[in-house]
N, C-alpha and C. Protein backbone atom coordinates (compact mmCIF):
# COMPACT_ATOMS: atom_id res chain seq x y z
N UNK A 1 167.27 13.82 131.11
CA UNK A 1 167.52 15.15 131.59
C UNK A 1 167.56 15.15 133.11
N UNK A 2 168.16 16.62 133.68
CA UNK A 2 167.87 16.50 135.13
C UNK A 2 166.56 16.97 135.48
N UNK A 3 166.28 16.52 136.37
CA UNK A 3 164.76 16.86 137.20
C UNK A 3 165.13 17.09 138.66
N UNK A 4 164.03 17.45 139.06
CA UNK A 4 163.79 18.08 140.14
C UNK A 4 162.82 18.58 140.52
N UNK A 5 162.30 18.68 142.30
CA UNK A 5 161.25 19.47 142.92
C UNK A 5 161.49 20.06 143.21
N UNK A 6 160.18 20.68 144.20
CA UNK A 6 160.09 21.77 144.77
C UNK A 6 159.21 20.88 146.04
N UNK A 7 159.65 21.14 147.05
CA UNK A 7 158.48 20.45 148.22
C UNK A 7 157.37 21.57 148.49
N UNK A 8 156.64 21.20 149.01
CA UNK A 8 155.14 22.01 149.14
C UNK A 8 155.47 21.96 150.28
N UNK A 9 154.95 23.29 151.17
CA UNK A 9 154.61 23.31 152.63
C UNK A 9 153.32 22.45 153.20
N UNK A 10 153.93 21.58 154.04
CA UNK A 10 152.98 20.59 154.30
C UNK A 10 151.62 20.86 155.59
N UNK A 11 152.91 21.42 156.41
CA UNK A 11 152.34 22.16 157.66
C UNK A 11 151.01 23.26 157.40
N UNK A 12 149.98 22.71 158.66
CA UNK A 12 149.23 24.08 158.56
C UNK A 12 149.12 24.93 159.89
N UNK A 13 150.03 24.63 160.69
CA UNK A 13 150.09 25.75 161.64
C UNK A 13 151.23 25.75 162.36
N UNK A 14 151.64 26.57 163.33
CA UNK A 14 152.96 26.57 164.05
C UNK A 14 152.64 27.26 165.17
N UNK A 15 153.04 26.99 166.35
CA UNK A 15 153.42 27.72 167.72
C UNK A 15 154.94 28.03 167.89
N UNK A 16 155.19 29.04 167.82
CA UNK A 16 156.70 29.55 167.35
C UNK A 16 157.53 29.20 166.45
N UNK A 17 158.41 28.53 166.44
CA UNK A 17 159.21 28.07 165.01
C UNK A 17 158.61 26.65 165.14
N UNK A 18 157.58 25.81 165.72
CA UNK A 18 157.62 24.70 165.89
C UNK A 18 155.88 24.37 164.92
N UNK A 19 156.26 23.58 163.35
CA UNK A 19 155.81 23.61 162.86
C UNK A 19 154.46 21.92 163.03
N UNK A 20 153.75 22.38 162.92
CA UNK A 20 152.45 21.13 163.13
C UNK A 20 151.51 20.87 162.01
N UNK A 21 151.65 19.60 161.49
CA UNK A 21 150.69 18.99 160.00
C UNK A 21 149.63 19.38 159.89
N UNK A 22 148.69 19.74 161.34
CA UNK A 22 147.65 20.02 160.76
C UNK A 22 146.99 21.16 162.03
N UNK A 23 146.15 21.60 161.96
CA UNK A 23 146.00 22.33 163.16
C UNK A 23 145.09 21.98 164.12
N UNK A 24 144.49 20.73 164.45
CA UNK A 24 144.50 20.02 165.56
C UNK A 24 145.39 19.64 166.32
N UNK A 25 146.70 19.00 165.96
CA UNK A 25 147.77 18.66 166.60
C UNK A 25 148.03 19.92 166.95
N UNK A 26 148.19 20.97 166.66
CA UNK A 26 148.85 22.17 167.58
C UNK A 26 148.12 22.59 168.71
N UNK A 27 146.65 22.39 168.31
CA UNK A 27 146.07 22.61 169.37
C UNK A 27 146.24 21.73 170.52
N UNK A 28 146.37 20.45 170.18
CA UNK A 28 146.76 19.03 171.74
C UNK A 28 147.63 19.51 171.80
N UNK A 29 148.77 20.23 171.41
CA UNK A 29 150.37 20.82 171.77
C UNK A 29 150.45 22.03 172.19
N UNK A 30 149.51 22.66 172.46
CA UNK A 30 149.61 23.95 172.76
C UNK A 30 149.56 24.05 174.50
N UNK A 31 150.16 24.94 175.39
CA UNK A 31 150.11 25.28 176.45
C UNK A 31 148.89 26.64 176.75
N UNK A 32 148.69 26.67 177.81
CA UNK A 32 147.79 28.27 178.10
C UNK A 32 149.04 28.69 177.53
N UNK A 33 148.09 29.90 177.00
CA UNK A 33 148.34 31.43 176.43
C UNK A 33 149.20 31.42 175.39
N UNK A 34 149.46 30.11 174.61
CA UNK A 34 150.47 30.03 173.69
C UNK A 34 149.29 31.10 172.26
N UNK A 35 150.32 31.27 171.18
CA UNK A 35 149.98 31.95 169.62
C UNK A 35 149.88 31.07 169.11
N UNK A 36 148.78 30.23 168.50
CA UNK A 36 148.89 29.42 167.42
C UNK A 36 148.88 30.37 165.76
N UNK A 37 149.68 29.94 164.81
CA UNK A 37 149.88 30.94 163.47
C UNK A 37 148.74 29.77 162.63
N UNK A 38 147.94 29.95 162.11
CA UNK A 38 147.81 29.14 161.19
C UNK A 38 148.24 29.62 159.65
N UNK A 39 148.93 28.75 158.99
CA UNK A 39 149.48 28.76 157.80
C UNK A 39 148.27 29.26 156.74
N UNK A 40 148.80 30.05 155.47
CA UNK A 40 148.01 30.67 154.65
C UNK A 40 147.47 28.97 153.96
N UNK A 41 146.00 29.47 153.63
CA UNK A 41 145.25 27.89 153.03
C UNK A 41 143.83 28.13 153.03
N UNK A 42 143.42 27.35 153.16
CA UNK A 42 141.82 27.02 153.48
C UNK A 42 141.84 25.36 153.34
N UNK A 43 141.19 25.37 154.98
CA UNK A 43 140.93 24.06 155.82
C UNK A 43 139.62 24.46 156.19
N UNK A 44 139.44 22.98 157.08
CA UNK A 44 137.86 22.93 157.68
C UNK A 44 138.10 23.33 159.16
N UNK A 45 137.09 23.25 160.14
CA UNK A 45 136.88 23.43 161.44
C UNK A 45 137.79 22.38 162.01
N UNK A 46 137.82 22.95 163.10
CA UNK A 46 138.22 21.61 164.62
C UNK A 46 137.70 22.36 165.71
N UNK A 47 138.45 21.44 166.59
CA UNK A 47 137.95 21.88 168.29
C UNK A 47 139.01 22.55 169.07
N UNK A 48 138.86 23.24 169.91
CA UNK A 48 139.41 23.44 171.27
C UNK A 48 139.18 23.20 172.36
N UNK A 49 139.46 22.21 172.75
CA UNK A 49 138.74 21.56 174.01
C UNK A 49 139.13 22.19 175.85
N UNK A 50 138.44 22.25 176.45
CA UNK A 50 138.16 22.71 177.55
C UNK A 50 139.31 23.06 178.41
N UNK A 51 140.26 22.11 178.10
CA UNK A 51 141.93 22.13 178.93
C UNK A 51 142.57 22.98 178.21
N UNK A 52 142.22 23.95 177.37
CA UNK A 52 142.71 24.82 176.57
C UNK A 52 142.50 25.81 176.47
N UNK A 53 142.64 26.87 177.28
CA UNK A 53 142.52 28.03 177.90
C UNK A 53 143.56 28.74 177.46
N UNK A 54 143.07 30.11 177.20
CA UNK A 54 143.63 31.30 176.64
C UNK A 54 144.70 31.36 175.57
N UNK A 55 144.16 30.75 174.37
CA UNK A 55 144.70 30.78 173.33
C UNK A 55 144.58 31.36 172.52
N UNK A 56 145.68 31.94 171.33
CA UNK A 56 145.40 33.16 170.02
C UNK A 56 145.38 32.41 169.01
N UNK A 57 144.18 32.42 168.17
CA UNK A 57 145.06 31.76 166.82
C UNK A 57 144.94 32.91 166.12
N UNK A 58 145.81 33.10 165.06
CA UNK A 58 146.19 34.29 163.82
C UNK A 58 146.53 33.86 162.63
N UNK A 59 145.49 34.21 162.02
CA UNK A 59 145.50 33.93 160.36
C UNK A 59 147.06 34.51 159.81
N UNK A 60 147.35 33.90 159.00
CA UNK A 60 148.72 34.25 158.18
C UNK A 60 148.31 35.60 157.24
N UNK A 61 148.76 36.71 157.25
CA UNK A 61 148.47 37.77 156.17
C UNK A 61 149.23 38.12 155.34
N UNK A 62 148.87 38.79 154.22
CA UNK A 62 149.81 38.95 153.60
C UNK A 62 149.41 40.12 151.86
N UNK A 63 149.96 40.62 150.81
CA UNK A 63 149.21 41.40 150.38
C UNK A 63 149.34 40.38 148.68
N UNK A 64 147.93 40.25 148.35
CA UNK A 64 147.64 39.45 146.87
C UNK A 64 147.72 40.35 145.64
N UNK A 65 147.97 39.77 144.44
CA UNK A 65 148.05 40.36 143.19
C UNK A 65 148.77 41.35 143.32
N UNK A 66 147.84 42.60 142.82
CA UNK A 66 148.57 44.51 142.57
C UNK A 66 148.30 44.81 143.45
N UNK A 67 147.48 44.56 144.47
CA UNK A 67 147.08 45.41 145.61
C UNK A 67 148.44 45.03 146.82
N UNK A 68 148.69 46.37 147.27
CA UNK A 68 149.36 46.51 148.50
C UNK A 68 148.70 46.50 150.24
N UNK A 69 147.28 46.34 149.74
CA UNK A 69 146.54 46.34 150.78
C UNK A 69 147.09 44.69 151.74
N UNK A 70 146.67 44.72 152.93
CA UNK A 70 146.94 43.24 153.72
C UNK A 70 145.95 42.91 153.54
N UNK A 71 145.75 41.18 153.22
CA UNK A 71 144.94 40.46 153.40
C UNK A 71 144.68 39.31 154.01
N UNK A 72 143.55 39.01 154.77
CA UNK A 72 143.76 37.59 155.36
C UNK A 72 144.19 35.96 154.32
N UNK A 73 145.04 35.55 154.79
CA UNK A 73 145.20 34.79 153.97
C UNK A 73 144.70 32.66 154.13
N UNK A 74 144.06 33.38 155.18
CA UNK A 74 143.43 31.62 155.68
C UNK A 74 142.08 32.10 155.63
N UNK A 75 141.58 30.90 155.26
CA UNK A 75 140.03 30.54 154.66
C UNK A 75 139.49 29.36 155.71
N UNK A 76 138.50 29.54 156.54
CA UNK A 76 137.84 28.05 157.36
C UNK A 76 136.79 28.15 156.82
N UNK A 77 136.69 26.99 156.05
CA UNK A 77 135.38 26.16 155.02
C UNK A 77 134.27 25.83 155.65
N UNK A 78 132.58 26.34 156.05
CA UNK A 78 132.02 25.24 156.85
C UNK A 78 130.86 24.84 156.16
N UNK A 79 129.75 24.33 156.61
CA UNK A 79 128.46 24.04 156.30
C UNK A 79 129.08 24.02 154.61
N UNK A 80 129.82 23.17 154.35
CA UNK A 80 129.93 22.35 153.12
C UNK A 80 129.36 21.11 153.08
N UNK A 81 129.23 20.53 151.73
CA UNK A 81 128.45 19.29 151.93
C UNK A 81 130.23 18.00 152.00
N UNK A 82 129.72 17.19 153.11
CA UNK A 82 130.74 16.19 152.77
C UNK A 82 131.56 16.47 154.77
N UNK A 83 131.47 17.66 155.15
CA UNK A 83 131.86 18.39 156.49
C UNK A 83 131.17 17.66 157.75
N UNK A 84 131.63 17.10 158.45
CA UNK A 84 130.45 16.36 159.65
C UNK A 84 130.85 17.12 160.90
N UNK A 85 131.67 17.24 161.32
CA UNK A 85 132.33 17.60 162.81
C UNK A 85 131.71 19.06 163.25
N UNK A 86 131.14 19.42 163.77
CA UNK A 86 130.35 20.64 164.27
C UNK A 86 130.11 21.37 162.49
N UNK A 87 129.85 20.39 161.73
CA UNK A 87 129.58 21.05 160.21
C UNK A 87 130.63 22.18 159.97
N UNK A 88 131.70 21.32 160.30
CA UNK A 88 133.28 21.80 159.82
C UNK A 88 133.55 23.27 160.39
N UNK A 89 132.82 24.01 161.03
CA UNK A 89 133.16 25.07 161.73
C UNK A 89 134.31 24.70 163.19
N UNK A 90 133.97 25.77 164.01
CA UNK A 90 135.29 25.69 164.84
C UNK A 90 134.11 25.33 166.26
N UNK A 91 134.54 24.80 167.17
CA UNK A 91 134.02 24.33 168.09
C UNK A 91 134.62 24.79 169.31
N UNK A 92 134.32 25.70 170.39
CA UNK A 92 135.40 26.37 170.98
C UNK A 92 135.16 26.06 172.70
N UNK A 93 135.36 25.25 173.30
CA UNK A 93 134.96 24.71 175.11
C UNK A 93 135.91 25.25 175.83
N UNK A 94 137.06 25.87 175.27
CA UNK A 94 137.71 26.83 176.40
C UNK A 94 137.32 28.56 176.83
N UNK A 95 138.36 28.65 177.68
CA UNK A 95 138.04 30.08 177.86
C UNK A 95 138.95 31.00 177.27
N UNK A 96 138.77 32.33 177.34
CA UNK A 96 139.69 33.54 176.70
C UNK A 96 140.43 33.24 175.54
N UNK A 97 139.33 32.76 174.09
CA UNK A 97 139.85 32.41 173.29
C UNK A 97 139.83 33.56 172.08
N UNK A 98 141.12 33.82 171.27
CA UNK A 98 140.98 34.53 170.56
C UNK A 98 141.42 34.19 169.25
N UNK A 99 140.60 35.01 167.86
CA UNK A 99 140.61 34.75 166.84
C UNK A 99 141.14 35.97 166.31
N UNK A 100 142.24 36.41 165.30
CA UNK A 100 142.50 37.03 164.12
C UNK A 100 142.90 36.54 163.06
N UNK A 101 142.89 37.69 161.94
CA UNK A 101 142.79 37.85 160.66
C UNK A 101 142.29 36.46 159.52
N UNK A 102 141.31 36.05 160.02
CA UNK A 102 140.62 34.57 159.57
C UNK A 102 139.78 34.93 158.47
N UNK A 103 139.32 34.50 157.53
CA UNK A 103 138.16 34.19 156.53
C UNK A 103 137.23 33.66 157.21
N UNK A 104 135.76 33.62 157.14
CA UNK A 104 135.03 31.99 157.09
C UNK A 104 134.26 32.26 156.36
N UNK A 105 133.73 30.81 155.70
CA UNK A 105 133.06 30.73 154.31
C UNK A 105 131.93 29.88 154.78
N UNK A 106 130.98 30.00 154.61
CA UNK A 106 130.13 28.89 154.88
C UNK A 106 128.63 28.83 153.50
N UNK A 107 128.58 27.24 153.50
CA UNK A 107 127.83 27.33 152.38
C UNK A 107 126.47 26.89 152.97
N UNK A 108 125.68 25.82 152.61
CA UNK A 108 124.28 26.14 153.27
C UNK A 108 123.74 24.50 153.35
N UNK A 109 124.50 23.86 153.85
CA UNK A 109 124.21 22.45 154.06
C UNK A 109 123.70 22.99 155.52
N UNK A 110 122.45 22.00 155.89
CA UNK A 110 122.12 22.13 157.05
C UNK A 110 122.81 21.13 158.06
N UNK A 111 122.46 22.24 159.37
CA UNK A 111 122.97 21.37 160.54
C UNK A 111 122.52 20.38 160.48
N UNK A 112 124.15 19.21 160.86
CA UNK A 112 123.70 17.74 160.99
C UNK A 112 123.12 17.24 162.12
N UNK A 113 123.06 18.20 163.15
CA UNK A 113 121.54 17.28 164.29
C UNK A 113 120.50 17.97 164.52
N UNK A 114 120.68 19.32 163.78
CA UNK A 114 119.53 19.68 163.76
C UNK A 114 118.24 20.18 162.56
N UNK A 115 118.93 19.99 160.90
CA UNK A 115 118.11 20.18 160.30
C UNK A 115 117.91 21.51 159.96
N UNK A 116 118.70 22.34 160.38
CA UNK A 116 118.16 24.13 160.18
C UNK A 116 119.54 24.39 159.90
N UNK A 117 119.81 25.40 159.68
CA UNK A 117 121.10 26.11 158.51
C UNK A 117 121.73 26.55 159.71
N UNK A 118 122.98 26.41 159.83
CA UNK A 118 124.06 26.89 161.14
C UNK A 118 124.89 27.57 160.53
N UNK A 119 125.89 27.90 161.59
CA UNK A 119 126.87 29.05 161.06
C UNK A 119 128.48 28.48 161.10
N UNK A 120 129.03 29.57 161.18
CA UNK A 120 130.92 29.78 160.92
C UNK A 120 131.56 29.27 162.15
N UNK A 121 130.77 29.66 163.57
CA UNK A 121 131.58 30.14 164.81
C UNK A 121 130.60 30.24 165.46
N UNK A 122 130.54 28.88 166.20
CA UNK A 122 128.60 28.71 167.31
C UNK A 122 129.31 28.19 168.38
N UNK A 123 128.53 27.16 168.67
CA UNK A 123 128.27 26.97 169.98
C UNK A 123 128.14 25.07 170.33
N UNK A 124 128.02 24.47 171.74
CA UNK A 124 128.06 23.29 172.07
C UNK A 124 127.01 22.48 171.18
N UNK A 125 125.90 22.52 171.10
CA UNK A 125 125.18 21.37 170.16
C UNK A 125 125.37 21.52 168.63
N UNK A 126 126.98 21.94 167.85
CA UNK A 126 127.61 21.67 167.01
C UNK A 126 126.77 22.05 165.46
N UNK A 127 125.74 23.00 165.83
CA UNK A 127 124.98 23.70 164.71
C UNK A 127 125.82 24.55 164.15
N UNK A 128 126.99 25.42 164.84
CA UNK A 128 127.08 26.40 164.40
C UNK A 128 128.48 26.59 163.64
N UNK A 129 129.65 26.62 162.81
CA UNK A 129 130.65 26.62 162.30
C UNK A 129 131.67 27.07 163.31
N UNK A 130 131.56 28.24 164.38
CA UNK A 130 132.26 28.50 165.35
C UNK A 130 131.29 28.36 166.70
N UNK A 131 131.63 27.66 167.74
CA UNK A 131 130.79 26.64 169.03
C UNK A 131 131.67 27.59 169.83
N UNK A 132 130.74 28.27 171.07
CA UNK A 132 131.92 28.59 171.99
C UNK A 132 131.35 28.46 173.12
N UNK A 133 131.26 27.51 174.80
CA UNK A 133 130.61 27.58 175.42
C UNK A 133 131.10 28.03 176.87
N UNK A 134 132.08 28.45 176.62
CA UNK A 134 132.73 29.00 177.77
C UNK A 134 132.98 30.90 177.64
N UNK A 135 133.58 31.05 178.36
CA UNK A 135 133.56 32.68 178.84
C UNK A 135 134.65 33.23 177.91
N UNK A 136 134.51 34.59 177.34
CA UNK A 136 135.86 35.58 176.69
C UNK A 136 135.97 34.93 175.32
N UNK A 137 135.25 34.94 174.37
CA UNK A 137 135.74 34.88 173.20
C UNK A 137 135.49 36.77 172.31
N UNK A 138 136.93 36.61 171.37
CA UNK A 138 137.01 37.77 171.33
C UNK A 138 137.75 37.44 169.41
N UNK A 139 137.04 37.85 168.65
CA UNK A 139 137.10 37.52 167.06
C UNK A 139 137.46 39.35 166.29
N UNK A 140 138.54 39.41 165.86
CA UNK A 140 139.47 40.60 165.63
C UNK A 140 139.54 40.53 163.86
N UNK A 141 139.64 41.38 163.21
CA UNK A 141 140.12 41.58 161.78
C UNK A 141 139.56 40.02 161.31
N UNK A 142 138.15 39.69 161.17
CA UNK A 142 137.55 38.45 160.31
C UNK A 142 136.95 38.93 159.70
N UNK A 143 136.26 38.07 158.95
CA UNK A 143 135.42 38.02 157.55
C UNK A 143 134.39 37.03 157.74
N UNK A 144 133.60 37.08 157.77
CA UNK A 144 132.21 36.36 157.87
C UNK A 144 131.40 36.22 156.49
N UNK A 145 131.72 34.97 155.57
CA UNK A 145 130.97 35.42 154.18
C UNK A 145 129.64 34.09 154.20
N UNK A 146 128.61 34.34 154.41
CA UNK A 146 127.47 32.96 154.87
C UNK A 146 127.09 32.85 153.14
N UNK A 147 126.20 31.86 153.13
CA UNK A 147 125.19 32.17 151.68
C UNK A 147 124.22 31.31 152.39
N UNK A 148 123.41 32.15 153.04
CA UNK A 148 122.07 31.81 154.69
C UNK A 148 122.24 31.24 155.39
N UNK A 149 123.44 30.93 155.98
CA UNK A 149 123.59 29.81 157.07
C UNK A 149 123.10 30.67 158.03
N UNK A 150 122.57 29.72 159.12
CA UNK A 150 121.92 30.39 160.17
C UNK A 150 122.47 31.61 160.87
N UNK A 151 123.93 31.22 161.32
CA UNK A 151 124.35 32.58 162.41
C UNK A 151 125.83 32.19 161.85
N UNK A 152 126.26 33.34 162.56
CA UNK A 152 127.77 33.79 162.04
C UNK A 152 128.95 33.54 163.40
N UNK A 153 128.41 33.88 164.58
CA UNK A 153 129.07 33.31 165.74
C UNK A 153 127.59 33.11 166.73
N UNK A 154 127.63 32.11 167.59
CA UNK A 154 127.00 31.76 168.72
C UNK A 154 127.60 31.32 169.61
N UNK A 155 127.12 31.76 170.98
CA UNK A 155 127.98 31.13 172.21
C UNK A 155 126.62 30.87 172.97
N UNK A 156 126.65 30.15 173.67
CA UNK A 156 125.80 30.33 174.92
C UNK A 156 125.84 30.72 176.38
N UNK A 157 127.14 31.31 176.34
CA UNK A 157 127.27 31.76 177.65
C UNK A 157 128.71 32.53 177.51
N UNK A 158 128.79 33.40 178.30
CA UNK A 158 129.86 34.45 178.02
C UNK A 158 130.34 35.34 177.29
N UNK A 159 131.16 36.64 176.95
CA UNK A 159 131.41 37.50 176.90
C UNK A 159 132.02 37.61 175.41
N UNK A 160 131.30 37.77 174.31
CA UNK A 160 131.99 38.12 172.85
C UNK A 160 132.15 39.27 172.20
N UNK A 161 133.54 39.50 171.79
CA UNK A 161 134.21 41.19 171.57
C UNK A 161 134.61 40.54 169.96
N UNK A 162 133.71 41.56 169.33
CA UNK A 162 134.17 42.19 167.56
C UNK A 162 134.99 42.96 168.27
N UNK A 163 135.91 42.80 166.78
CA UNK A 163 136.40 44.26 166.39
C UNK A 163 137.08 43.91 165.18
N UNK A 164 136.56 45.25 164.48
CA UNK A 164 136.81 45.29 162.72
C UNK A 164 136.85 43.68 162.09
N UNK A 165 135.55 43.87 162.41
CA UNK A 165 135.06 42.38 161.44
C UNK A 165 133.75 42.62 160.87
N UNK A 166 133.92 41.69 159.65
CA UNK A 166 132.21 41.76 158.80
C UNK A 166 132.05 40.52 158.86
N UNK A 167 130.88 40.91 158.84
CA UNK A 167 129.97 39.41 159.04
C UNK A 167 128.61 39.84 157.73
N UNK A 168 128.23 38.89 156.68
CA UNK A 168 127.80 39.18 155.65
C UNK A 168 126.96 38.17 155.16
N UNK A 169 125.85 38.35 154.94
CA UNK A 169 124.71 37.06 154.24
C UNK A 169 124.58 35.76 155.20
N UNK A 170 124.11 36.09 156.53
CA UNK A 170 123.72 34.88 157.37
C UNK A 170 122.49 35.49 157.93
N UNK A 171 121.57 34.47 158.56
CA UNK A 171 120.52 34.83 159.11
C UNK A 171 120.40 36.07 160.05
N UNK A 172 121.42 35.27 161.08
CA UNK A 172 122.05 36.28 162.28
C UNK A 172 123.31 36.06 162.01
N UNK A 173 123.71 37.76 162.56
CA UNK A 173 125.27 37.96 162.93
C UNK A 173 125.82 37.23 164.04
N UNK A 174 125.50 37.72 165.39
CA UNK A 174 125.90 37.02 166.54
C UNK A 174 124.99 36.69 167.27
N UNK A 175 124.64 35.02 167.64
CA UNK A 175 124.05 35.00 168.47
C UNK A 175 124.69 34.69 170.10
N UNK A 176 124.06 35.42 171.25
CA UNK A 176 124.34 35.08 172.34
C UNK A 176 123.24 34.54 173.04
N UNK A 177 122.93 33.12 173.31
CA UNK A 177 121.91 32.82 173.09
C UNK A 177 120.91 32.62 175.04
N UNK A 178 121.93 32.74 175.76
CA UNK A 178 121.90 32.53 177.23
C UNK A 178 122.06 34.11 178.11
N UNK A 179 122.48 34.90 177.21
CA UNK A 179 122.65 36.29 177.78
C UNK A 179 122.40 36.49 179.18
N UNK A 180 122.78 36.66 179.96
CA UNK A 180 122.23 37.41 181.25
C UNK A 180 123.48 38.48 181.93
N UNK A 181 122.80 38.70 182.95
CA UNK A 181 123.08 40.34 183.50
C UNK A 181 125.01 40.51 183.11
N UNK A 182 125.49 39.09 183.65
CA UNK A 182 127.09 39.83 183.51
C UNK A 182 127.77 39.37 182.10
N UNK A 183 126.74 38.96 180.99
CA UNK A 183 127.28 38.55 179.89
C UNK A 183 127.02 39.60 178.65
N UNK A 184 127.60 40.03 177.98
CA UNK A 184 127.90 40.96 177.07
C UNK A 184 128.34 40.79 175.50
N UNK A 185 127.79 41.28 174.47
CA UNK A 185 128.26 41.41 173.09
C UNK A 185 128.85 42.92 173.38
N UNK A 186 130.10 43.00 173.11
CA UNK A 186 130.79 43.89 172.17
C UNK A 186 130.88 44.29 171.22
N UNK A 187 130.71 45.34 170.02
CA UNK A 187 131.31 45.58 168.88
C UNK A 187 131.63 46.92 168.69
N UNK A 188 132.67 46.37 167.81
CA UNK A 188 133.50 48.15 167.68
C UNK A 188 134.29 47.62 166.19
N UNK A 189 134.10 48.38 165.63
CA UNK A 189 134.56 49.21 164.19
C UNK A 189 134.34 48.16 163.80
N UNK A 190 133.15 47.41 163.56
CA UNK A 190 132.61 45.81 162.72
C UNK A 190 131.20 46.04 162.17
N UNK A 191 130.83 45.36 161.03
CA UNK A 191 130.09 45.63 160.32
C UNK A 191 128.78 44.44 159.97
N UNK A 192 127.84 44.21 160.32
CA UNK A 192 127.27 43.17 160.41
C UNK A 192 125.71 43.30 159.69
């Protein structure tokens, strides 16, 4: 008989029509202030490293089953067992970095250098699922789903803006763990 495929989308992210295997490589390919899209899925964490300043990434949306409602359609997996790299969360050393319409899931393997339950979206000593140690991070239309991981975002220094995000079953919501006079948590229309 005849046969035939169908190819699978291999790609998991893109900076304009320019499609990238996985979404580390987009990030080494990305310029300041570029949009990274990440493709609808569920993957683990990576990094953004320090030469990488003012970047968007944006979950792919889209509406599931009967419902007409939008939904996020990317999932970042962390504090799974088998996850080593900042315990598969996102690791963030630049500045003015921004996050929409994302999932994160985190299950309850403890931090690997430290032994205590970390989160989605932390900070430099790689406890936390999202690491952010530089200035302006700003997390838009997410989902925060823990089952006790320690914290849900941590930074240690600089300026973090909710908006319309839940954050749900973690120790802490946000930690800012260095706070001082010109550093600030934001939240607006988010639920924690």
């Amino acid at each position: 008989g005849v046969g035939y495929f169908v190819r699978k989308n291999i790609s998991e992210a893109k900076i304009g029509d320019v499609l990238y295997i996985d979404i580390q490589t987009a990030i080494n390919n990305a310029k300041d202030g570029d949009t990274i899209t990440i493709l609808a899925g569920e993957y683990e964490g990576f990094d953004i490293p320090a030469t990488k300043n003012n970047l968007t990434f944006v979950g792919e949306t889209g509406s599931t089953g009967l419902s007409r409602s939008v939904e996020n359609l990317v999932t970042i997996k962390t504090l799974d067992t088998g996850i080593e790299s900042h315990n598969g969360g996102i690791f963030v050393g630049a500045e003015n970095t921004t996050f929409k319409n994302l999932n994160f899931t985190a299950g309850t393997t403890p931090g690997a250098r430290s032994g205590w339950m970390s989160s989605s979206l932390g900070n430099t000593n790689g406890d936390t699922g999202m690491s952010s140690s530089l200035k302006n991070l700003t997390v838009e239309n997410c989902n925060f789903t823990g089952s006790g991981a320690y914290q849900a975002i941590w930074t240690n220094q600089g300026n973090i803006t909710l908006k319309n995000t839940t954050i749900t079953n973690y120790n802490n919501g946000v930690d800012n763990y260095a706070i001082g006079a010109d550093q600030k948590v934001v939240i607006e229309n988010s639920e924690i």
